[in-house]
Protein backbone atom coordinates (compact mmCIF):
# COMPACT_ATOMS: atom_id res chain seq x y z
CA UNK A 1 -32.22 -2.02 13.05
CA UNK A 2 -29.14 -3.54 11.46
CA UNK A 3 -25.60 -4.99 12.86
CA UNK A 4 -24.89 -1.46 12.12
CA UNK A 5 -27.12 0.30 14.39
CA UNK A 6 -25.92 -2.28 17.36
CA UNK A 7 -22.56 -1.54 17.09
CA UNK A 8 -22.83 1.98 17.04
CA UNK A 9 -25.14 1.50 20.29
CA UNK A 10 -23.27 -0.76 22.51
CA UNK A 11 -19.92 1.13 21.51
CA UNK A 12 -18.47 -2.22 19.89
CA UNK A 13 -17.04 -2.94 16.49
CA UNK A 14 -18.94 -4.70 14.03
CA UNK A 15 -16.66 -7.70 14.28
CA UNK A 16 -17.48 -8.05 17.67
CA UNK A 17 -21.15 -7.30 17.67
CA UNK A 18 -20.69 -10.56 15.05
CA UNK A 19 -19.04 -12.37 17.15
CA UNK A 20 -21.94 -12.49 19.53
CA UNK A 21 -24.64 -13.40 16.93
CA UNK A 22 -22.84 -16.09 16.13
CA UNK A 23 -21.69 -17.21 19.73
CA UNK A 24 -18.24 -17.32 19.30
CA UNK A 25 -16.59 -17.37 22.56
CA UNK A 26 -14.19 -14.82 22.03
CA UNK A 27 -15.72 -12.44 23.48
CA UNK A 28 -15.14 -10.86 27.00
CA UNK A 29 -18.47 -11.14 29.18
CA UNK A 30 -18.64 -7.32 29.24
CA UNK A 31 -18.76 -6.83 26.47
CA UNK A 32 -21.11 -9.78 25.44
CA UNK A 33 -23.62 -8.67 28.30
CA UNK A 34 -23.65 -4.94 26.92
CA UNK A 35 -24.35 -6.23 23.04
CA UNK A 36 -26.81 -8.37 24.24
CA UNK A 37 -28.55 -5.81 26.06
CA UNK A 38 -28.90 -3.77 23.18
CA UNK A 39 -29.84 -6.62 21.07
CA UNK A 40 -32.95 -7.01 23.78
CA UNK A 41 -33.81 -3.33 23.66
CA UNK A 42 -34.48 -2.87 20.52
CA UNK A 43 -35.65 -6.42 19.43
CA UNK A 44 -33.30 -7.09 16.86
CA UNK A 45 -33.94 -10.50 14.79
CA UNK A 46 -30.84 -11.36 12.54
CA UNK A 47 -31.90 -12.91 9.21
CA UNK A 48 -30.43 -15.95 9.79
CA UNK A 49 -31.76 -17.30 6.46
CA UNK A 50 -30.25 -14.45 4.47
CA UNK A 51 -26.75 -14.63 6.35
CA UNK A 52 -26.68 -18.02 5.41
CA UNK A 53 -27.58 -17.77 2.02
CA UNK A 54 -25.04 -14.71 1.69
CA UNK A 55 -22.13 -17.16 2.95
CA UNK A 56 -22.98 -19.78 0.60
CA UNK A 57 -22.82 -17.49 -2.24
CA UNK A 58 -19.36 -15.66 -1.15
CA UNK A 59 -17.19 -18.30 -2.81
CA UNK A 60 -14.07 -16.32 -3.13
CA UNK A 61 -11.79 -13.72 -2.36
CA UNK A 62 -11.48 -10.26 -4.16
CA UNK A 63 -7.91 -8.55 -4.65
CA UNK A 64 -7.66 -5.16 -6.64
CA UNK A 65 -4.48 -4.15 -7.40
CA UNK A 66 -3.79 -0.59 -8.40
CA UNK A 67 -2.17 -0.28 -11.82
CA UNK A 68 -0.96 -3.13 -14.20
CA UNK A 69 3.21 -1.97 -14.32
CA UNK A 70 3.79 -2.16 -10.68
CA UNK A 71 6.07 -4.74 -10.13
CA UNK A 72 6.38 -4.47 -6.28
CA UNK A 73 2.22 -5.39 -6.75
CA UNK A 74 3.14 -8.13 -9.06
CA UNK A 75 5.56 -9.75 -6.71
CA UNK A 76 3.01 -9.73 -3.81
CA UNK A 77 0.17 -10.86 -5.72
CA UNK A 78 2.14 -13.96 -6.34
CA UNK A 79 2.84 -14.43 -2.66
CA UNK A 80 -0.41 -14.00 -1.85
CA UNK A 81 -1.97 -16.08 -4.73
CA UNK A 82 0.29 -18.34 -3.61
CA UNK A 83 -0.58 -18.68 0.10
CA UNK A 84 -4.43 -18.55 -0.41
CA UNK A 85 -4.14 -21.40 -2.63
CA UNK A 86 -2.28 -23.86 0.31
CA UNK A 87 -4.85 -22.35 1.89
CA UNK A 88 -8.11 -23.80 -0.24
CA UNK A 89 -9.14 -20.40 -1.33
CA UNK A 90 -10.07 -18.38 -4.76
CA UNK A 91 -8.85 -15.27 -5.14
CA UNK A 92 -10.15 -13.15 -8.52
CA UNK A 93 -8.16 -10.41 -9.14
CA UNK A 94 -9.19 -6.98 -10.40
CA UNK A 95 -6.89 -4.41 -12.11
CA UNK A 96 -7.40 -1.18 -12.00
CA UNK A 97 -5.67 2.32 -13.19
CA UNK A 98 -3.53 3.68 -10.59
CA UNK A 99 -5.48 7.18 -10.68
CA UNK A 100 -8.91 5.08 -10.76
CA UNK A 101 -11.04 4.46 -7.37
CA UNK A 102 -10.81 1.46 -5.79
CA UNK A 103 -13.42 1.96 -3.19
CA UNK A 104 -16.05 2.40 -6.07
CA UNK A 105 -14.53 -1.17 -7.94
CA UNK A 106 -14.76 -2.89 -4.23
CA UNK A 107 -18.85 -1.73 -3.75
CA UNK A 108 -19.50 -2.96 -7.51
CA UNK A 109 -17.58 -6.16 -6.61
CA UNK A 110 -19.84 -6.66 -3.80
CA UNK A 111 -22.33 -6.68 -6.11
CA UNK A 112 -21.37 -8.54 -8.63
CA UNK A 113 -19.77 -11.45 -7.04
CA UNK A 114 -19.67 -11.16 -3.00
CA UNK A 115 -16.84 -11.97 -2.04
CA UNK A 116 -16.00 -13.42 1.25
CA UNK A 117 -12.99 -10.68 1.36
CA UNK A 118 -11.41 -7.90 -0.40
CA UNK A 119 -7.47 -7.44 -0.60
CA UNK A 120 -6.49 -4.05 -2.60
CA UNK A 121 -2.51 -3.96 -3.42
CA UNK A 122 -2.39 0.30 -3.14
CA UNK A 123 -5.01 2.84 -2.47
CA UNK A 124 -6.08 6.52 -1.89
CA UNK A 125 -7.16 7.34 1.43
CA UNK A 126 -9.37 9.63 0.53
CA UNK A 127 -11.69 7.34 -1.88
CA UNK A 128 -12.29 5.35 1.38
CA UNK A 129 -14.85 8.13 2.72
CA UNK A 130 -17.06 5.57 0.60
CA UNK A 131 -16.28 2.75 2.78
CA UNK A 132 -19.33 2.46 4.13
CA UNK A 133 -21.38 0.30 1.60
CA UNK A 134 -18.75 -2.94 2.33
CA UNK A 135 -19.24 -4.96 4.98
CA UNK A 136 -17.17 -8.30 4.63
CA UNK A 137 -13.17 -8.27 5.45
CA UNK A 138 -10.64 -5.58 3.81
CA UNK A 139 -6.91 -5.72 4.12
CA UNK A 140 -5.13 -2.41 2.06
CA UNK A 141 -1.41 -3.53 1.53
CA UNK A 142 1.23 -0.92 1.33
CA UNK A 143 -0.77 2.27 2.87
CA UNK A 144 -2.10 2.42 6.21
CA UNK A 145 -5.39 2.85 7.01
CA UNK A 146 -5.01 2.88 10.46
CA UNK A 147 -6.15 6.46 10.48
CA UNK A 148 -9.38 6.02 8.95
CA UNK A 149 -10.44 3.75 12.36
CA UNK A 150 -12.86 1.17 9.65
CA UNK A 151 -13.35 -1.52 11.92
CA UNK A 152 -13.31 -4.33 9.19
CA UNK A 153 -9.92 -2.61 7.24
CA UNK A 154 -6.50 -3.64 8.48
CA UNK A 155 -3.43 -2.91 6.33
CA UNK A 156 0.28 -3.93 6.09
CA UNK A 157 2.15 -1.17 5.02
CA UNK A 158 6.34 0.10 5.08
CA UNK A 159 6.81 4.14 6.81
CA UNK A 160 7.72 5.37 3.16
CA UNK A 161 8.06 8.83 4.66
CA UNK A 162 10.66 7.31 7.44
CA UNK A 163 12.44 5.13 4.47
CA UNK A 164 12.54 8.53 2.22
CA UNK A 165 14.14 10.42 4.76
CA UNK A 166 16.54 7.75 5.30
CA UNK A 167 17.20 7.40 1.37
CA UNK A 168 17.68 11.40 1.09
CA UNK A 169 19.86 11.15 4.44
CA UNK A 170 22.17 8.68 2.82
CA UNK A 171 22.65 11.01 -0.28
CA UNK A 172 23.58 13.29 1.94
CA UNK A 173 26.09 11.74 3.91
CA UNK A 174 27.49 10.64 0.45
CA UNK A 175 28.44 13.85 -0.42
CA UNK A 176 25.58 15.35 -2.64
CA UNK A 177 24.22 18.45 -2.58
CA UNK A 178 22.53 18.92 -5.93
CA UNK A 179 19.58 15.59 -5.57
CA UNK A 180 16.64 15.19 -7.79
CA UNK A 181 13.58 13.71 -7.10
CA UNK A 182 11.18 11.85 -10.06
CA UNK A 183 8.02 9.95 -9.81
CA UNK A 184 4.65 9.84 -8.09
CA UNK A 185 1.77 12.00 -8.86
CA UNK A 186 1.09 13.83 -5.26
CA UNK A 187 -2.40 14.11 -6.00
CA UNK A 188 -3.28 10.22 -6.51
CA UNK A 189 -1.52 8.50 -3.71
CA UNK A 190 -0.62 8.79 -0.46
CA UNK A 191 2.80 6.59 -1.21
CA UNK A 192 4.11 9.27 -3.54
CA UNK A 193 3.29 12.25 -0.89
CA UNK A 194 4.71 10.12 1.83
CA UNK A 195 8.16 9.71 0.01
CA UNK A 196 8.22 13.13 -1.26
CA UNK A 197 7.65 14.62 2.23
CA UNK A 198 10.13 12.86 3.62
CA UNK A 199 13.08 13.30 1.04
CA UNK A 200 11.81 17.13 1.75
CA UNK A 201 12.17 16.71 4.95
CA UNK A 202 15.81 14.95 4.73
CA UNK A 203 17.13 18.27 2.78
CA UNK A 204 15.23 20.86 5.01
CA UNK A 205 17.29 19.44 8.05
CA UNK A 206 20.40 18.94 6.70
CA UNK A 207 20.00 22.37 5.12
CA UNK A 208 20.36 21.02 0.92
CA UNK A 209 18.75 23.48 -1.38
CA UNK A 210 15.98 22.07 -3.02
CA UNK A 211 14.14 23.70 -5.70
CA UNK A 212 10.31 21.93 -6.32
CA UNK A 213 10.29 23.17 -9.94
CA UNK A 214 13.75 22.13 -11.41
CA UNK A 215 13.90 19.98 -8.74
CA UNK A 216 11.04 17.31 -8.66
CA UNK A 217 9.02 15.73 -11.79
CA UNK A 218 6.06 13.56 -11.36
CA UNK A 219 5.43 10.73 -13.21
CA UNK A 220 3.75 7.56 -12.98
CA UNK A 221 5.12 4.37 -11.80
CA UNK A 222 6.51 3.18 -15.10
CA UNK A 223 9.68 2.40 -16.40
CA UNK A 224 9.22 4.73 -19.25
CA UNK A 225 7.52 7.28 -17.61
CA UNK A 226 10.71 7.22 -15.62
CA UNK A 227 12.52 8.01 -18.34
CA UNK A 228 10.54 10.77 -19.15
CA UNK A 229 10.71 12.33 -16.16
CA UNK A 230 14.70 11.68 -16.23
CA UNK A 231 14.51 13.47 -19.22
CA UNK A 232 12.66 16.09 -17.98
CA UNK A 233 15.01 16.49 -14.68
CA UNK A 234 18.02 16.71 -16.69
CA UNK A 235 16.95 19.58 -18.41
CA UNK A 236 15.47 21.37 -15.78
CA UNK A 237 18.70 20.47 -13.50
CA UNK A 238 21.50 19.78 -15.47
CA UNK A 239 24.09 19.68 -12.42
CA UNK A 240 22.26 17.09 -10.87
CA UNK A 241 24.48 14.40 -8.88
CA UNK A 242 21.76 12.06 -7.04
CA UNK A 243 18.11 10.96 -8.04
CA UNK A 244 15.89 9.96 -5.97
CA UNK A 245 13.34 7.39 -7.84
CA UNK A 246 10.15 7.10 -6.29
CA UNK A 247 10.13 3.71 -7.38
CA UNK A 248 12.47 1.16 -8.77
CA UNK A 249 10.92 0.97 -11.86
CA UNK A 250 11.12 4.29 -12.45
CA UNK A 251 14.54 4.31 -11.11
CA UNK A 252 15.35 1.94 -13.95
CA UNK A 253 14.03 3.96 -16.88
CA UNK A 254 15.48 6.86 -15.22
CA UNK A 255 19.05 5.36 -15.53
CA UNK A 256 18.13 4.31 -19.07
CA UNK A 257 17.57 8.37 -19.64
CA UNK A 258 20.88 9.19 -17.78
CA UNK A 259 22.99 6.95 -20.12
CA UNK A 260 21.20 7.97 -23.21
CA UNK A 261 22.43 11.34 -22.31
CA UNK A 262 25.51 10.05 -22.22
CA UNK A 263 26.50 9.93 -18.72
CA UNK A 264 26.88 7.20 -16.60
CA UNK A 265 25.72 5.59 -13.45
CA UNK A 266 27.33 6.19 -10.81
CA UNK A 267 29.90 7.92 -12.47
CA UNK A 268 28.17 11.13 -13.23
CA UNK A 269 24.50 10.58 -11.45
CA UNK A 270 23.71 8.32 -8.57
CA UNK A 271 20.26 6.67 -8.15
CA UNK A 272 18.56 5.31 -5.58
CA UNK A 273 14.64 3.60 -5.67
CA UNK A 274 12.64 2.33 -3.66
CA UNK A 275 10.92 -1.35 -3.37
CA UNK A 276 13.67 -3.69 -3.67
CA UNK A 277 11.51 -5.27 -6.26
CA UNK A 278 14.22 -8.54 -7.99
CA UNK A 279 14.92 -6.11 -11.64
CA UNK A 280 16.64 -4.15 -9.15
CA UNK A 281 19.81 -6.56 -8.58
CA UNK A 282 19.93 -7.30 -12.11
CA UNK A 283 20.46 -4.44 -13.79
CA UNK A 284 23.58 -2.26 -14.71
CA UNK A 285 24.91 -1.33 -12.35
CA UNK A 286 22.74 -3.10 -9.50
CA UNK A 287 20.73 -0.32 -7.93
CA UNK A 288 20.27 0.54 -4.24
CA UNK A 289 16.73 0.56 -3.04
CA UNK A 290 14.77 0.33 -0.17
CA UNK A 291 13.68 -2.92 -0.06
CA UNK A 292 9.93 -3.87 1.55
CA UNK A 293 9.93 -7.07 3.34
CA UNK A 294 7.21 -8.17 0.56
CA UNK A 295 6.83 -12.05 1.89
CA UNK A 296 6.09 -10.52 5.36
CA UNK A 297 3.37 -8.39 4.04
CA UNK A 298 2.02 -11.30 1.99
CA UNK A 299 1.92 -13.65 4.66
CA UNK A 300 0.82 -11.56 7.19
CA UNK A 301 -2.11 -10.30 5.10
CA UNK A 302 -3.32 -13.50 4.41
CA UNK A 303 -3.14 -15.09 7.48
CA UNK A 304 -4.98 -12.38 9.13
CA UNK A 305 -7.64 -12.30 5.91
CA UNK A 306 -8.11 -15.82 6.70
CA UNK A 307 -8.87 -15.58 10.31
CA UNK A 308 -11.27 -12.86 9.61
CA UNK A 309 -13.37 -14.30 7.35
CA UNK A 310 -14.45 -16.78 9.99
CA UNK A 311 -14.05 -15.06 12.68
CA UNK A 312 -14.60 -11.13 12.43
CA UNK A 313 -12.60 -8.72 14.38
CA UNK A 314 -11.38 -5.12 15.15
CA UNK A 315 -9.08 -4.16 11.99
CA UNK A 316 -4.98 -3.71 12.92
CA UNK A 317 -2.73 -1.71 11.22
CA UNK A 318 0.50 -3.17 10.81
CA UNK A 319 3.96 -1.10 9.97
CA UNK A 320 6.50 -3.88 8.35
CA UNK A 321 10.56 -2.93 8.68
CA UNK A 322 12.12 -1.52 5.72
CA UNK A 323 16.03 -1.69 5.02
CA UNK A 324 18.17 0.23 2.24
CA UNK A 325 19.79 -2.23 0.23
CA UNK A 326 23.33 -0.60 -0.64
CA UNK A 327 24.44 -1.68 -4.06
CA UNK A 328 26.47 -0.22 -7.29
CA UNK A 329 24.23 2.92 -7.88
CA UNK A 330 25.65 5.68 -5.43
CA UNK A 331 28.89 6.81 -5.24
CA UNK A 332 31.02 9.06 -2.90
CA UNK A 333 31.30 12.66 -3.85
C-alpha cells in the first residue's frame, strides 16, 4: 500500500492525502475523516524514517529547459533563478534538445539528485503519459497541462492559439491577403500546433487563401533556422506580403532572409513574432510581437513551487494575458 493506493481510494489527490500524514491543518474535516478511514482499513504505516531521510537529501530544485537558443526560456530562467535565490533555494538547471523528452530527463533526475521540485521551461504533452514515476512538485511553464489532470503538475502558460488568431487577424485587417507562416515543427510541440491552428483558423474565417505547402515552412526556433525557412518561403511564395514568425527569433533571421533578398521590411514584407522577447525592440525596424507577460509567469511559478514543496496540493493551471506589441514591422496595404 503506498500514498498512491490511498489517494486513488479515498478519491483525494496525493497532495492532500500528504497533507494528512503530515497533519497539516489545511485540510477540510471531510475530507481528513475519509483519508483517515482508508488509512485504518488497510493499515497503512508511512516510512517515516525514509520520508525523512528523502527530504534531507532533496537539497535543490530541478529546472529543464527545452532547447539552448530560446531566448523567451533564457529570459525566464533568469527571473526565476533570480527569485529562488531571494528565496534561499538551488536551482540546477538541465538543457535539453527541443525534440528530446523531458519526462524521461525529469525520472533520471529523480534519480540522480532528488530534487525537492522540478520546473521544465517547454514540453510535449504527450511525453507526460510517463508522468507517473515523479512524485515531488512539477510546474511546466509556457504549455498547459491542465488537461492531463496530474495532481502534482501546475503550469503557467499564454493561449498561443488565441494570440495567433489575433496576430493573423491583425494582418488581416492590415490589408494582406497573401501571409506566410515559418517556424515550429508540428510534431514536437504543442506551442507550434497551437499557433499554427490558430493563424489557420484566423484565414479560414476571414476567408484568406492559404496554401500549407507554399504557404507554411517548419523550422526550429532559431534565428538561422529562421532564415532558412525565410528562404525557403520566398521561393515557394514569392508574392508574399506578411509573415507570420512563430517566434521572434525566428522572426529575426527571417527578416535577415527578406533583406538579403533584397527587399525590405516593411516596405515589401511585413513580420510579425511572437514572445516579445527584449532583441525584439532593438532591431531594424523594431518588430511587432506578441509579448508574454514573462515576470508574471516567473513569479507566479515560483511562488506557487515554493508553497508546494512544503505544503503539497492539487496542481492549477494558470492562463497569463498576452498583448500584441505594435511596432515598425507591419505596414498598411
Amino acid at each position: 500500500m503506498t500514498i498512491k493506493d490511498i489517494a486513488r481510494l479515498s478519491g483525494y489527490g496525493i497532495g492532500t492525502v500528504s497533507r494528512v500524514l503530515n497533519n497539516h491543518s489545511d485540510v477540510s474535516d471531510k475530507a481528513r475523516k475519509k483519508i483517515m478511514g482508508v488509512i485504518e482499513e488497510s493499515n497503512f504505516q508511512p516510512n517515516s524514517n525514509a520520508r525523512q531521510l528523502k527530504r534531507q537529501a532533496a537539497s535543490s530544485l530541478s529546472i529543464i529547459v527545452k532547447g539552448n537558443q530560446n531566448m523567451l526560456f533564457a529570459d525566464i530562467l533568469e527571473k526565476m533563478q533570480m527569485l529562488l535565490s531571494k528565496n534561499g533555494e538551488i536551482a540546477e538547471v538541465s538543457y535539453i534538445d527541443e525534440d528530446a523528452n523531458e519526462v524521461e530527463c525529469a525520472l533520471m533526475l529523480c534519480r540522480e539528485r532528488n530534487p525537492k521540485g522540478i520546473i521544465f521551461l517547454g514540453g510535449n504533452l504527450d511525453y507526460f503519459d510517463e508522468f507517473e514515476g515523479i512524485d515531488v512538485p512539477c510546474i511546466l511553464v509556457t504549455n498547459s497541462a491542465g488537461s492531463l489532470n496530474i495532481s502534482n503538475l501546475s503550469s503557467f502558460y499564454t493561449d498561443d492559439e488565441a494570440a495567433a488568431y489575433k496576430v493573423g487577424s491583425y494582418f488581416i485587417k492590415k490589408g494582406h491577403k497573401k501571409i506566410g507562416v515559418v517556424g515550429g515543427i508540428l510534431s514536437a510541440t504543442q506551442i507550434s500546433s497551437l499557433r499554427y491552428a490558430g493563424c489557420i483558423r484566423s484565414f479560414q474565417e476571414n476567408n484568406i487563401p492559404f496554401d500549407e505547402k507554399k504557404g507554411y515552412v517548419q523550422c526550429r526556433f532559431s534565428m538561422e533556422d529562421g532564415y532558412q525557412a525565410m528562404k525557403k518561403l520566398l521561393k515557394n511564395m514569392p508574392d508574399v506580403t506578411a509573415v507570420i514568425a512563430l517566434s521572434d527569433t525566428i522572426a529575426v533571421g527571417a527578416m535577415r532572409a527578406i533583406c538579403d533578398a533584397g527587399k525590405k521590411v516593411p516596405d515589401d514584407i511585413s513580420v510579425i513574432g511572437f514572445d516579445g522577447i527584449s532583441l525584439s525592440n532593438y532591431c531594424i525596424p523594431r518588430l511587432t510581437t506578441i509579448k508574454q507577460d514573462t515576470e508574471k509567469m516567473a513569479r507566479e511559478g515560483v511562488e506557487l513551487m515554493l508553497r508546494q514543496i512544503h505544503y503539497p496540493d492539487e496542481g492549477r493551471d494558470v492562463s497569463i494575458p498576452f498583448k500584441l506589441l505594435e511596432r515598425e514591422s507591419v505596414r498598411n496595404l
